[in-house]
C-alpha atoms as a PDB file:
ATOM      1  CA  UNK A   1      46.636 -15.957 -21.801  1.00  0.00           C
ATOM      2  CA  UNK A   2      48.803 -19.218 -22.040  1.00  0.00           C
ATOM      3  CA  UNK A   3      50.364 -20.124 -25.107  1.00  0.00           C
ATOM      4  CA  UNK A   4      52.655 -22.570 -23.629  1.00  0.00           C
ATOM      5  CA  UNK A   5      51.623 -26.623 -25.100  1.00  0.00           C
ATOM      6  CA  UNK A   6      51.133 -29.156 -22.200  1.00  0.00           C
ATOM      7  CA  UNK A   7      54.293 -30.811 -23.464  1.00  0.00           C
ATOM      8  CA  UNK A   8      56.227 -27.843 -22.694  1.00  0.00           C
ATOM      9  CA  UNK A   9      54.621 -26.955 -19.790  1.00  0.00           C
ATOM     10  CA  UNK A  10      55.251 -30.299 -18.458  1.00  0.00           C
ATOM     11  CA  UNK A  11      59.056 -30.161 -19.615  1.00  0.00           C
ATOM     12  CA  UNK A  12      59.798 -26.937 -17.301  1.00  0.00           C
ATOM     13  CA  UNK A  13      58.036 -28.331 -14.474  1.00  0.00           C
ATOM     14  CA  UNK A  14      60.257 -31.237 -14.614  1.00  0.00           C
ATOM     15  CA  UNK A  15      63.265 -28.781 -15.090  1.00  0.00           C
ATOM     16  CA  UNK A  16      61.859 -26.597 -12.538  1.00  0.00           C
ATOM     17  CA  UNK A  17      61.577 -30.180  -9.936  1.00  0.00           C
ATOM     18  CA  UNK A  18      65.356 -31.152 -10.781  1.00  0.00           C
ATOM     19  CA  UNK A  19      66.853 -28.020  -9.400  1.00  0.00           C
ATOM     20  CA  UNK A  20      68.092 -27.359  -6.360  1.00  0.00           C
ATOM     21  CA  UNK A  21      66.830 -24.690  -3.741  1.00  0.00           C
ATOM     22  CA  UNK A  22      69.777 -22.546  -4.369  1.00  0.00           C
ATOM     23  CA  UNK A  23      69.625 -23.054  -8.621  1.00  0.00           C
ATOM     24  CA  UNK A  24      65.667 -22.042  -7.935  1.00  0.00           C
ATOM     25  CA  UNK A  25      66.609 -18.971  -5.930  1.00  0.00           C
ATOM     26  CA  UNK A  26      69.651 -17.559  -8.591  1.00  0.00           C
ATOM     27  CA  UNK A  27      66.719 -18.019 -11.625  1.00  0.00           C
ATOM     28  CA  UNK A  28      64.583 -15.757  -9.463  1.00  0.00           C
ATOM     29  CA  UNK A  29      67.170 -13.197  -8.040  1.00  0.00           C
ATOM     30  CA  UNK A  30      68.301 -12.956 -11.951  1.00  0.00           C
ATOM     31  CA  UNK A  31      64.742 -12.231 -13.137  1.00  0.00           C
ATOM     32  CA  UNK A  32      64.590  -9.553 -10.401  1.00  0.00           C
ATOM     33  CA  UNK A  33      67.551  -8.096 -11.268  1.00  0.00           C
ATOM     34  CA  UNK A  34      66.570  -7.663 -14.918  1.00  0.00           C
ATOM     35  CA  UNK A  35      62.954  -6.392 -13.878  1.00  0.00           C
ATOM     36  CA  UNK A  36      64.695  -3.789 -11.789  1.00  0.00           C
ATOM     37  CA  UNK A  37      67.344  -3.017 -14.617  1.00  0.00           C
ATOM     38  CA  UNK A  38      63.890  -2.518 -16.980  1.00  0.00           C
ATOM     39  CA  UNK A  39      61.809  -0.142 -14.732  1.00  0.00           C
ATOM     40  CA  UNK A  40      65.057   1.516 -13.489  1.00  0.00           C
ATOM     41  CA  UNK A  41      65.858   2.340 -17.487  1.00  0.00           C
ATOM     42  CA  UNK A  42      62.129   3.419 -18.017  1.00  0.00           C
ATOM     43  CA  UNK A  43      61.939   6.267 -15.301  1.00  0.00           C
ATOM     44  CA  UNK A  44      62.444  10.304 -16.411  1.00  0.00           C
ATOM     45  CA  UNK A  45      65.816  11.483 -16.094  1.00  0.00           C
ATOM     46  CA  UNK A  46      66.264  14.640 -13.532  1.00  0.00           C
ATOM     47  CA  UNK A  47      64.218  13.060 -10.739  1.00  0.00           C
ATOM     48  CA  UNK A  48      66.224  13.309  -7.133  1.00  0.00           C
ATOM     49  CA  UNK A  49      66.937   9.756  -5.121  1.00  0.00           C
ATOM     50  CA  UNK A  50      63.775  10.338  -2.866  1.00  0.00           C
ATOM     51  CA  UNK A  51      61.770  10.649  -6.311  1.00  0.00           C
ATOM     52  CA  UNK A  52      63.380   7.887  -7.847  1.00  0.00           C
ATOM     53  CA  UNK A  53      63.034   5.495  -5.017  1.00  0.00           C
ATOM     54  CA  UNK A  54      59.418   6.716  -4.807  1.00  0.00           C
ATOM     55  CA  UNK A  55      58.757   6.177  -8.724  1.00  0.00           C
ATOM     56  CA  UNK A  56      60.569   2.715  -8.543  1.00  0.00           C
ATOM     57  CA  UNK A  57      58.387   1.330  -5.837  1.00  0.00           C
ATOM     58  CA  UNK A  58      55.500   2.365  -6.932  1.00  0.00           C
ATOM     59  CA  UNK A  59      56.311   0.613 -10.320  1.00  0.00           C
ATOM     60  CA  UNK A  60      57.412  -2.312  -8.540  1.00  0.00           C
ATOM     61  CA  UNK A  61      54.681  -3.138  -5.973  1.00  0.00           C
ATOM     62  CA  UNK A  62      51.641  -0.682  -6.896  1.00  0.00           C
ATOM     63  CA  UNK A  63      48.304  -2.353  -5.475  1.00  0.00           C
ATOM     64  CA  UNK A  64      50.505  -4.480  -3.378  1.00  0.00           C
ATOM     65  CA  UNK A  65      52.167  -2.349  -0.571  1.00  0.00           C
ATOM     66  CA  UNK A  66      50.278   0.554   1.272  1.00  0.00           C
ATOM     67  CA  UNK A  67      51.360   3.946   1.012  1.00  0.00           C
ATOM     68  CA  UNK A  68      52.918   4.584   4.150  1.00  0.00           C
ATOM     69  CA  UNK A  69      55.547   1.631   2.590  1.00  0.00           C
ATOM     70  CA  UNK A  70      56.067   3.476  -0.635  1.00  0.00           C
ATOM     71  CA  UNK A  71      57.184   6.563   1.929  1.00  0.00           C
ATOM     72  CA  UNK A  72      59.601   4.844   4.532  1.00  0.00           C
ATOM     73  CA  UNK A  73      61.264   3.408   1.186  1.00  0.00           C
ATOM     74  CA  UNK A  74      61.531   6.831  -0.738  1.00  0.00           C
ATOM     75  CA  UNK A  75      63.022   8.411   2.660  1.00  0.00           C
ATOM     76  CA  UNK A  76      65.127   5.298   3.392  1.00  0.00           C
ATOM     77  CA  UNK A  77      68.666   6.714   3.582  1.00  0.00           C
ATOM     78  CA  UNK A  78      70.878   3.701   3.661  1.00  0.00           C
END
């Protein structure tokens, strides 16, 4: 679904084009940060880091990453 006019559409682009690499990469890091801050707020209380981690990454990048991923990150100590 798009509910965004052409005229608008066209307007961010332009935005979007005047920016520079660094101004392009804070937008996205921010996003991230508040998509993190989201799923991070959403998961049960009482779950252990390993469970968390788990439960985070699979909320994150489910479909996208293979299991064996989802694992190494849960049991990722650093």
């Amino acid at each position: 679904m798009n509910d965004t006019s052409a005229e608008m559409e066209a307007m961010v682009t332009e935005r979007y084009r005047r920016m520079t690499p660094s101004q392009r990469v804070s937008i996205a890091s921010s996003m991230f940060d508040t998509a993190r801050a989201i799923v991070e707020s959403s998961l049960p209380e009482g779950l252990n880091r390993r469970e968390r981690r788990l439960a985070f990454a699979r909320r994150m990048y489910d479909g996208e990453l293979p299991e064996a991923a989802f694992q190494a990150f849960a049991d990722w100590k650093g």
